[in-house]
Each structure stands twice: as structure tokens, then as C-alpha cells.
Protein backbone atom coordinates (compact mmCIF):
# COMPACT_ATOMS: atom_id res chain seq x y z
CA UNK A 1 118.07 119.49 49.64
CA UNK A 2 121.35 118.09 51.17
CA UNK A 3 123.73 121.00 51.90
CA UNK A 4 127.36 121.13 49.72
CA UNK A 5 130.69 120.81 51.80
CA UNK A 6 131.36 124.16 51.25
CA UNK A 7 127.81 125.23 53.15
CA UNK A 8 128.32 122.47 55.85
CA UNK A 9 132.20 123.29 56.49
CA UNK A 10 131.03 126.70 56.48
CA UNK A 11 128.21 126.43 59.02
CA UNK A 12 130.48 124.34 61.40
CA UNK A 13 133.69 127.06 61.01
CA UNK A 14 130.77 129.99 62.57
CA UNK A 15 129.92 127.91 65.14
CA UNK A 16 133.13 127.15 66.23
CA UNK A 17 134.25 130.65 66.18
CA UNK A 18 130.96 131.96 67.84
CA UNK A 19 131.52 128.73 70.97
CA UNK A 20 134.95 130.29 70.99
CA UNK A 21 134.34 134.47 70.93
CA UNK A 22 131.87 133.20 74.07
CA UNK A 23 134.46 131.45 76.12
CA UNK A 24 136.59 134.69 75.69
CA UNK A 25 134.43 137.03 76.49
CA UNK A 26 133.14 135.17 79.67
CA UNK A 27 136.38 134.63 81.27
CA UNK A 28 137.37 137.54 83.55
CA UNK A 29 141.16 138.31 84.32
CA UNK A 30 142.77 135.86 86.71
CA UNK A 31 143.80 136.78 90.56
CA UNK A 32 147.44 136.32 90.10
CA UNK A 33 147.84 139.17 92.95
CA UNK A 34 150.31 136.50 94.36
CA UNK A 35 152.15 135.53 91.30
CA UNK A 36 152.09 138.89 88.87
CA UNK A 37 151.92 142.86 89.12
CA UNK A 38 148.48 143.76 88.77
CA UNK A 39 149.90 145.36 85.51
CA UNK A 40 150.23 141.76 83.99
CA UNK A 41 146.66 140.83 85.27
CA UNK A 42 144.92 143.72 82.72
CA UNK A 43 147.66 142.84 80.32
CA UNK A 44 146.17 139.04 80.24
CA UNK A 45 142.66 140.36 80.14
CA UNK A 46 143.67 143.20 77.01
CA UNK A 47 144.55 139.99 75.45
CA UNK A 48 141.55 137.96 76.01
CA UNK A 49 139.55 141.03 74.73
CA UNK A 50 141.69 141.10 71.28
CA UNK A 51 141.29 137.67 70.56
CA UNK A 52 137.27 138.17 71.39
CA UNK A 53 137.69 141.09 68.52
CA UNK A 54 139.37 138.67 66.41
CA UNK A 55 137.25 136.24 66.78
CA UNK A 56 134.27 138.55 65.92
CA UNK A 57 135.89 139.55 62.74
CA UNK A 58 136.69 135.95 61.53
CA UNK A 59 132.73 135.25 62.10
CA UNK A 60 131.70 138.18 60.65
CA UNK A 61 133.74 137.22 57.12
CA UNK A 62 132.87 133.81 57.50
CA UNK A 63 129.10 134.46 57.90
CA UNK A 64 129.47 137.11 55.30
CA UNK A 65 130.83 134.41 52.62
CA UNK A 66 128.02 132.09 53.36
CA UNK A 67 125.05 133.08 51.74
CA UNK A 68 123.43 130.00 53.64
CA UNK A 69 123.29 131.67 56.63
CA UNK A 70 121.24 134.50 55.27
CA UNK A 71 118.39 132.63 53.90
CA UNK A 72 114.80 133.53 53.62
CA UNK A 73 112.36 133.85 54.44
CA UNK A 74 113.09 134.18 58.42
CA UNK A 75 112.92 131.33 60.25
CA UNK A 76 110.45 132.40 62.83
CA UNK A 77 108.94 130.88 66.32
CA UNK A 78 105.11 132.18 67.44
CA UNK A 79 103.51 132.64 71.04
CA UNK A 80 99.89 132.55 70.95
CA UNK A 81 97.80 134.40 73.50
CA UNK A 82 93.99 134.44 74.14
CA UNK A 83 92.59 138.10 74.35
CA UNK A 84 89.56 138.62 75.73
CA UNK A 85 89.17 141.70 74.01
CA UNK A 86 89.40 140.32 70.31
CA UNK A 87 92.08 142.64 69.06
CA UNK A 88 95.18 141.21 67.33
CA UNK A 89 98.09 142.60 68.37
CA UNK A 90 102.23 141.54 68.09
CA UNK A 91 105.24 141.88 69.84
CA UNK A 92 108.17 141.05 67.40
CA UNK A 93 111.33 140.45 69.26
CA UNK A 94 114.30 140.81 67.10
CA UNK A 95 117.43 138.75 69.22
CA UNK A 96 120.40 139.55 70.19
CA UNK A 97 124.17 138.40 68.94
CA UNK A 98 123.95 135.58 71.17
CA UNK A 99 121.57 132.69 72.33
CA UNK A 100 118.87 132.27 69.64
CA UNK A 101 115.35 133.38 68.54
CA UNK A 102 114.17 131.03 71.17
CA UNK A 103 115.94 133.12 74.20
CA UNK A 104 112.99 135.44 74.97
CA UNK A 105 110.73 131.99 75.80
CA UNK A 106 113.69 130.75 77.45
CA UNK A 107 114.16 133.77 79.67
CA UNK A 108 110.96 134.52 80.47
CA UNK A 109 110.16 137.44 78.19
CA UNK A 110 107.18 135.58 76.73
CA UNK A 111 105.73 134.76 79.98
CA UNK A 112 105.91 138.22 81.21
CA UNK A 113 104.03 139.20 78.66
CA UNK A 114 101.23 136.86 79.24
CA UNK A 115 101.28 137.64 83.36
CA UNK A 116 100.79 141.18 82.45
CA UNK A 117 97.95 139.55 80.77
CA UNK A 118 98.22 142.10 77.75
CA UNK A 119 96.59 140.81 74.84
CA UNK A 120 99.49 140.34 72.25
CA UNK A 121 100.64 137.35 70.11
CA UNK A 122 104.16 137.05 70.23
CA UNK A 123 106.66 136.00 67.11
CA UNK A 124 110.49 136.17 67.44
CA UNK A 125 112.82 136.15 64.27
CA UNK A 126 115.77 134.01 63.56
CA UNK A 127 117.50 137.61 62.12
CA UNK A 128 121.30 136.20 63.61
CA UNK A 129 124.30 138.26 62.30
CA UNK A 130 124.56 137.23 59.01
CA UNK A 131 121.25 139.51 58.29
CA UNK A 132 123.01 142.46 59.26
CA UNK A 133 126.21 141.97 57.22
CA UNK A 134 123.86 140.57 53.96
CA UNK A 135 122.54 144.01 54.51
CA UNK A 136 118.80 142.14 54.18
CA UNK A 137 117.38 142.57 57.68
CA UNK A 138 114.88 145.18 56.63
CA UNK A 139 113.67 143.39 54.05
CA UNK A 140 113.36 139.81 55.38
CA UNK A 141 111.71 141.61 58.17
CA UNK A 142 109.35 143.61 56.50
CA UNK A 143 108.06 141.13 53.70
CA UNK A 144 108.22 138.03 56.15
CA UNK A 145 107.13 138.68 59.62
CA UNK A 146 105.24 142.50 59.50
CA UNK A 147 103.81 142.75 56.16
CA UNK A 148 101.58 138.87 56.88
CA UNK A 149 101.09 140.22 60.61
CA UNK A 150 99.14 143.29 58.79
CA UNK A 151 97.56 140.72 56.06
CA UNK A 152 96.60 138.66 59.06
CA UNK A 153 94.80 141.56 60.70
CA UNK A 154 97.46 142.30 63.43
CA UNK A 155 96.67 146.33 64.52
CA UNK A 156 99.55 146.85 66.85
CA UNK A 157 102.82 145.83 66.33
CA UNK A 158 105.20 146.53 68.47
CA UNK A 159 109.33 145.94 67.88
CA UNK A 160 111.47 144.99 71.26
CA UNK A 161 115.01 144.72 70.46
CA UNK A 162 117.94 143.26 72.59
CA UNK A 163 121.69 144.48 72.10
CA UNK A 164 122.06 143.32 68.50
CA UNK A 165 118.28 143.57 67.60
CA UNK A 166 118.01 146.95 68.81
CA UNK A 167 120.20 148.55 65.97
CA UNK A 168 118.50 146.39 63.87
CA UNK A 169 114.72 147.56 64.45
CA UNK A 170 115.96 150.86 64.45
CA UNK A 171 117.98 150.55 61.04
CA UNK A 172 114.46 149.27 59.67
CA UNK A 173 112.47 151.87 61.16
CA UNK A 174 114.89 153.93 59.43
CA UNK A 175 114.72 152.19 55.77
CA UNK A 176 110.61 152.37 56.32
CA UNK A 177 109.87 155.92 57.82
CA UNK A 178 106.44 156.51 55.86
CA UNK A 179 105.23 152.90 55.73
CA UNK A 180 107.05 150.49 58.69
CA UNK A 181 103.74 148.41 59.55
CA UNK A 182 105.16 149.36 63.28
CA UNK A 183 103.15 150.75 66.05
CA UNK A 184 106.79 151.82 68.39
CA UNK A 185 109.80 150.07 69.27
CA UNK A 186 111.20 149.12 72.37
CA UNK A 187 115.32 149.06 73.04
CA UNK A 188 116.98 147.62 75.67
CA UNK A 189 120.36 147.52 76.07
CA UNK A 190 120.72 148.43 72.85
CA UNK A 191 124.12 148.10 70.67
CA UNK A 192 124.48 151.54 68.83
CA UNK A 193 128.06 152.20 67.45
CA UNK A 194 131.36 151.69 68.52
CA UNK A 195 133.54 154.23 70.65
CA UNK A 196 135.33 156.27 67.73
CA UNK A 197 132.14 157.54 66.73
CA UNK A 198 130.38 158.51 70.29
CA UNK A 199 132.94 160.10 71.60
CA UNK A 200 132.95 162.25 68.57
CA UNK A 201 129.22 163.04 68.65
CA UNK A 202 130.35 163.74 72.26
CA UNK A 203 132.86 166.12 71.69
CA UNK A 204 130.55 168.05 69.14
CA UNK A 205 128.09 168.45 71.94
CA UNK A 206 125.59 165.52 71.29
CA UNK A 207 123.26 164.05 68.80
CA UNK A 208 121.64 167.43 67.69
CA UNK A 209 125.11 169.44 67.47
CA UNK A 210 126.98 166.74 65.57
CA UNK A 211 127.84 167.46 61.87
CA UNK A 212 127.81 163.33 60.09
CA UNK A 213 130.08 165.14 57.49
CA UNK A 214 129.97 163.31 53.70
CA UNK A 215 129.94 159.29 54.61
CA UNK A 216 128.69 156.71 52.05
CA UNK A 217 126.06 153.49 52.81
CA UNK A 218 128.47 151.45 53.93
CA UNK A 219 129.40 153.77 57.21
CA UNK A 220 126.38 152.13 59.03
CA UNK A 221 127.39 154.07 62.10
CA UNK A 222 127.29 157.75 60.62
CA UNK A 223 124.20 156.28 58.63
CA UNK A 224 122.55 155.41 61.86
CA UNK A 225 123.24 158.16 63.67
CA UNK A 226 122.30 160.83 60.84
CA UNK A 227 119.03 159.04 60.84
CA UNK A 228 118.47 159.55 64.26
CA UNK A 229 119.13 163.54 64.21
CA UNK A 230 116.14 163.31 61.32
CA UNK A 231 114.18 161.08 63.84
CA UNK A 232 114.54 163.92 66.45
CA UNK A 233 113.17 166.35 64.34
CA UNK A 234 110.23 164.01 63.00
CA UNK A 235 109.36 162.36 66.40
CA UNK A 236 106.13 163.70 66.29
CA UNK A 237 105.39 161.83 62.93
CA UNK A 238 107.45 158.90 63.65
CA UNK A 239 106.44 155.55 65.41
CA UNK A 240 107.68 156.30 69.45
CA UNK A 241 110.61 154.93 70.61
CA UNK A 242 111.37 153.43 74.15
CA UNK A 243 115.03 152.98 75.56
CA UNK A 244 116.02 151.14 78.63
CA UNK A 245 119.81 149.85 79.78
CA UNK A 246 121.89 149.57 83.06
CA UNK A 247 124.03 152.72 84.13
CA UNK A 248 126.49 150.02 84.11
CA UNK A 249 125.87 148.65 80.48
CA UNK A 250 129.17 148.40 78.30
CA UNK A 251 127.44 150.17 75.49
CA UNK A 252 126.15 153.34 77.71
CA UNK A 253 127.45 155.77 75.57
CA UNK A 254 125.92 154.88 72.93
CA UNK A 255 122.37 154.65 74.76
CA UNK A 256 123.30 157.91 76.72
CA UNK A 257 123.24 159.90 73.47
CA UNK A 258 119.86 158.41 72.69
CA UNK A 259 118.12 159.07 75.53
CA UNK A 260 119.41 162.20 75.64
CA UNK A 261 116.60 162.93 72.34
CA UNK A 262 114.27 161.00 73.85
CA UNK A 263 111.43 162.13 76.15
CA UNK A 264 112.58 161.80 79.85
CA UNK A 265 109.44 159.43 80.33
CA UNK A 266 110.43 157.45 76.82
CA UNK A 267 113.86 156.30 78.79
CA UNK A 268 114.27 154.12 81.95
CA UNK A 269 117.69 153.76 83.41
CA UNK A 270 118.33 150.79 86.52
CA UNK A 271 121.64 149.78 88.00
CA UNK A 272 123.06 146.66 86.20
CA UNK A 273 125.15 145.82 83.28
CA UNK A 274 124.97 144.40 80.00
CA UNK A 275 123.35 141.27 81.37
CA UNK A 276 120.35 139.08 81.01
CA UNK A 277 119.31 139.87 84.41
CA UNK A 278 119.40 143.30 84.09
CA UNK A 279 117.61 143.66 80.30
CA UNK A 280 114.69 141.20 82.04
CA UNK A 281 114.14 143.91 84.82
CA UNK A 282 113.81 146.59 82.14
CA UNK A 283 111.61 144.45 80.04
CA UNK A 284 109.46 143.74 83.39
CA UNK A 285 109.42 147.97 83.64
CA UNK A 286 108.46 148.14 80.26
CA UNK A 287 105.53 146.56 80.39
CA UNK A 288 103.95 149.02 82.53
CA UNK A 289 105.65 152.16 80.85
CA UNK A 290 104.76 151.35 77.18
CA UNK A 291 101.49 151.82 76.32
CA UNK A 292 100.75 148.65 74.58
């Protein structure tokens, strides 16, 4: 079916906006040490940052307002691997804001799987931002890449979530407690909340001290975080979870107050940022931590 104007124009407006937030975030203040006060130099870069935010907010209501973007089912790309064994297992790897589903073959992910020479299948989700704010991630993921793994036998499936696809296996771990279809999830680097919100679980004296107060559905944050207090209490009952992020990672807090629920040996910590070459290093650790 050929796409209307209004899809295509659409489509192209994202894109543009996404090639742009990129280019912002990317650039790092300029040395003007011998032209400006160092002053100026973080006032530049406070600039840059705003326009990134900006820019995020002008994608998210443009992806929001095009149903297009959101379609189903999930547009999905498969790794086959050979086990000796005979068991069918899965990695699903749920992506993160940027790149694509096809990152984690790009990168290397896949192949370190295969190295490790665990016996998992691998399949890795289109679910790009416009899941999250059609508030149908959970359900495109359930009914069109776990529920067939089960049908096709699968045993073990296991979530690993970058940045962005963190919150969101967690948010459907959340919406399917009893019945997920998930053996455990991996995080790393994980995206959890924005600042407002940390610093006031941090104030209260962490995750298990912190009173959500009344919030409705669309507070994701307080939503996410309430879960997580009844996942600390249930973690006995619940599919495991596995956290790992640089000390240095821009969204530490965030993972801080998580690990600080988590068992010790659930949670590995390196030096590094919020960077590819960190979250491979983790996802190299993982592979000997988790037991797949």
C-alpha cells in the first residue's frame, strides 16, 4: 500500500529531527580558552543540551501523531544458532533510542553470544520510540515476539535491554508479573527516570523508604518506580533481574537506586560511560554472570 503525504512527510520530519538531536548531543563544548571565559564555554554547551531537549520533544510529538510509526506486528530480525544440546532457547534484545534493531549484530552482541557458544537463538525487535509513547510496547512484545517463541517451543527466554529497552522490558515485566513468558532480564545501562524523581527517592532514603504518593497511569516514572518497590518484595517469585552500567554512566542515579534492591551478585559496575564500548564490556561480563 503506497503511504499518504501526511505518513511520508511525517516519517521524513522524525528523521530529520532524530539526524539532528544526534549532531547535538555529539558535539562537546568548544576550546575557546583563548577567545571566551570558560563561563561562556558551559554557557554554549547548556545551549547545545536545550536544543537536544527540544529536539527530543518535537520527535516525541511528531512520532506520537503518527500512528505509522507504531505499527504491528514488530518488525523483527532473527540469529540462528546450532545447539548441540537440542534445547531452544532466546535472547530478545529490545534496542535502544538510537541506531536500530540491527545494532546488537552490528556491534557484536550477537557474535558474543555465539563465541560463548551458549545455545540461544537470538531475535531483536524494531520497538523504536514511538512504542513507548503509543503506550503498546507490552503488547506488541508479548503477542509478537514471546508468545510464538513459547508456541515455537522456546524454554528460556531471556530479555537484554539497552538504555531505552531497558525501561521497556522492565515496564513489560511489570504489565505481565504472573504470566511474562520470560525466564530474567538483563539491563545495561539502563534509562530509568529523569532527575526530579531520583533525587526525590533519594532524599526519602531510597527505593524501599520512598512513599510514590497518589500518581495516575500516565506518571510512567512514579508507575515504574512503585512497581519496582512491589518487585523488591516479590523477587523471590519474580523472573531475576540483572543490572550492569559504567560508574560514569549519565543515568547512574537512576541505576544506583536499582542496584541498590538488587542482590550484590545480580549487579556489575565497570568504569566507563554511557557508551557503546562500555555497555559491550558489560554484555561480555554478562555472559558469564547470568546463568543462561
Amino acid at each position: 500500500m503506497a503511504e499518504t503525504p501526511y505518513i511520508c512527510n511525517c516519517r521524513k520530519q522524525a528523521h530529520r529531527e532524530t539526524v539532528r538531536m544526534e549532531k547535538i548531543l555529539s558535539e562537546k563544548p568548544a576550546n575557546r580558552r583563548d577567545h571566551e571565559s570558560e563561563r561562556q564555554c558551559r554557557h554554549f554547551h547548556r545551549i547545545r543540551v536545550s536544543l537536544a531537549a527540544v529536539a527530543l520533544i518535537l520527535l516525541g510529538l511528531l512520532v506520537g501523531g503518527c500512528s505509522y510509526f507504531a505499527k504491528k506486528p514488530l518488525e523483527t530480525v532473527t540469529y540462528k544458532t546450532t545447539s548441540k544440546n537440542g534445547h531452544r532457547n532466546l535472547i530478545v534484545f529490545m534496542r535502544a533510542l538510537y541506531g536500530n534493531h540491527k545494532t546488537f549484530e552490528k556491534e557484536g552482541f550477537v557474535a558474543m553470544v555465539r563465541d560463548k557458544g551458549l545455545p540461544y537463538d537470538m531475535v531483536a525487535p524494531n520497538a523504536h520510540l514511538a512504542y513507548y509513547y503509543a503506550r503498546t510496547l507490552d503488547k506488541r512484545l508479548r503477542e509478537d515476539v514471546i508468545e510464538p517463541a513459547r508456541a515455537a517451543g522456546y524454554t528460556k527466554i531471556w530479555l537484554a535491554g539497552v538504555s531505552m529497552g531497558g525501561l521497556g522490558s522492565l515496564l513489560y515485566l511489570r504489565n505481565y508479573p504472573a504470566d511474562s513468558g520470560i525466564t530474567g532480564i538483563v539491563l545495561l545501562a539502563p534509562f530509568l527516570g529523569e532527575r526530579e524523581i531520583l533525587e526525590e527517592i533519594i532524599q526519602a532514603g531510597g527505593v524501599r523508604r520512598w512513599d510514590p504518593g497518589d500518581y495516575d497511569d500516565s506518571d510512567w516514572q512514579r508507575l515504574l518506580w512503585d512497581w519496582l518497590k512491589t518487585y523488591d518484595r516479590q523477587q523471590d517469585r519474580l523472573p531475576p533481574i540483572y543490572l550492569g552500567y559504567g560508574d560514569n554512566d549519565g543515568y547512574a542515579m537512576g541505576q544506583g537506586l536499582l542496584a541498590a534492591i538488587l542482590p550484590p551478585e545480580h549487579v556489575i559496575v565497570i568504569p566507563g560511560t554511557h557508551s557503546v564500548t562500555t555497555i559491550k564490556k558489560i554484555w561480555s561480563r554478562m555472559l558469564d554472570k547470568v546463568p543462561f
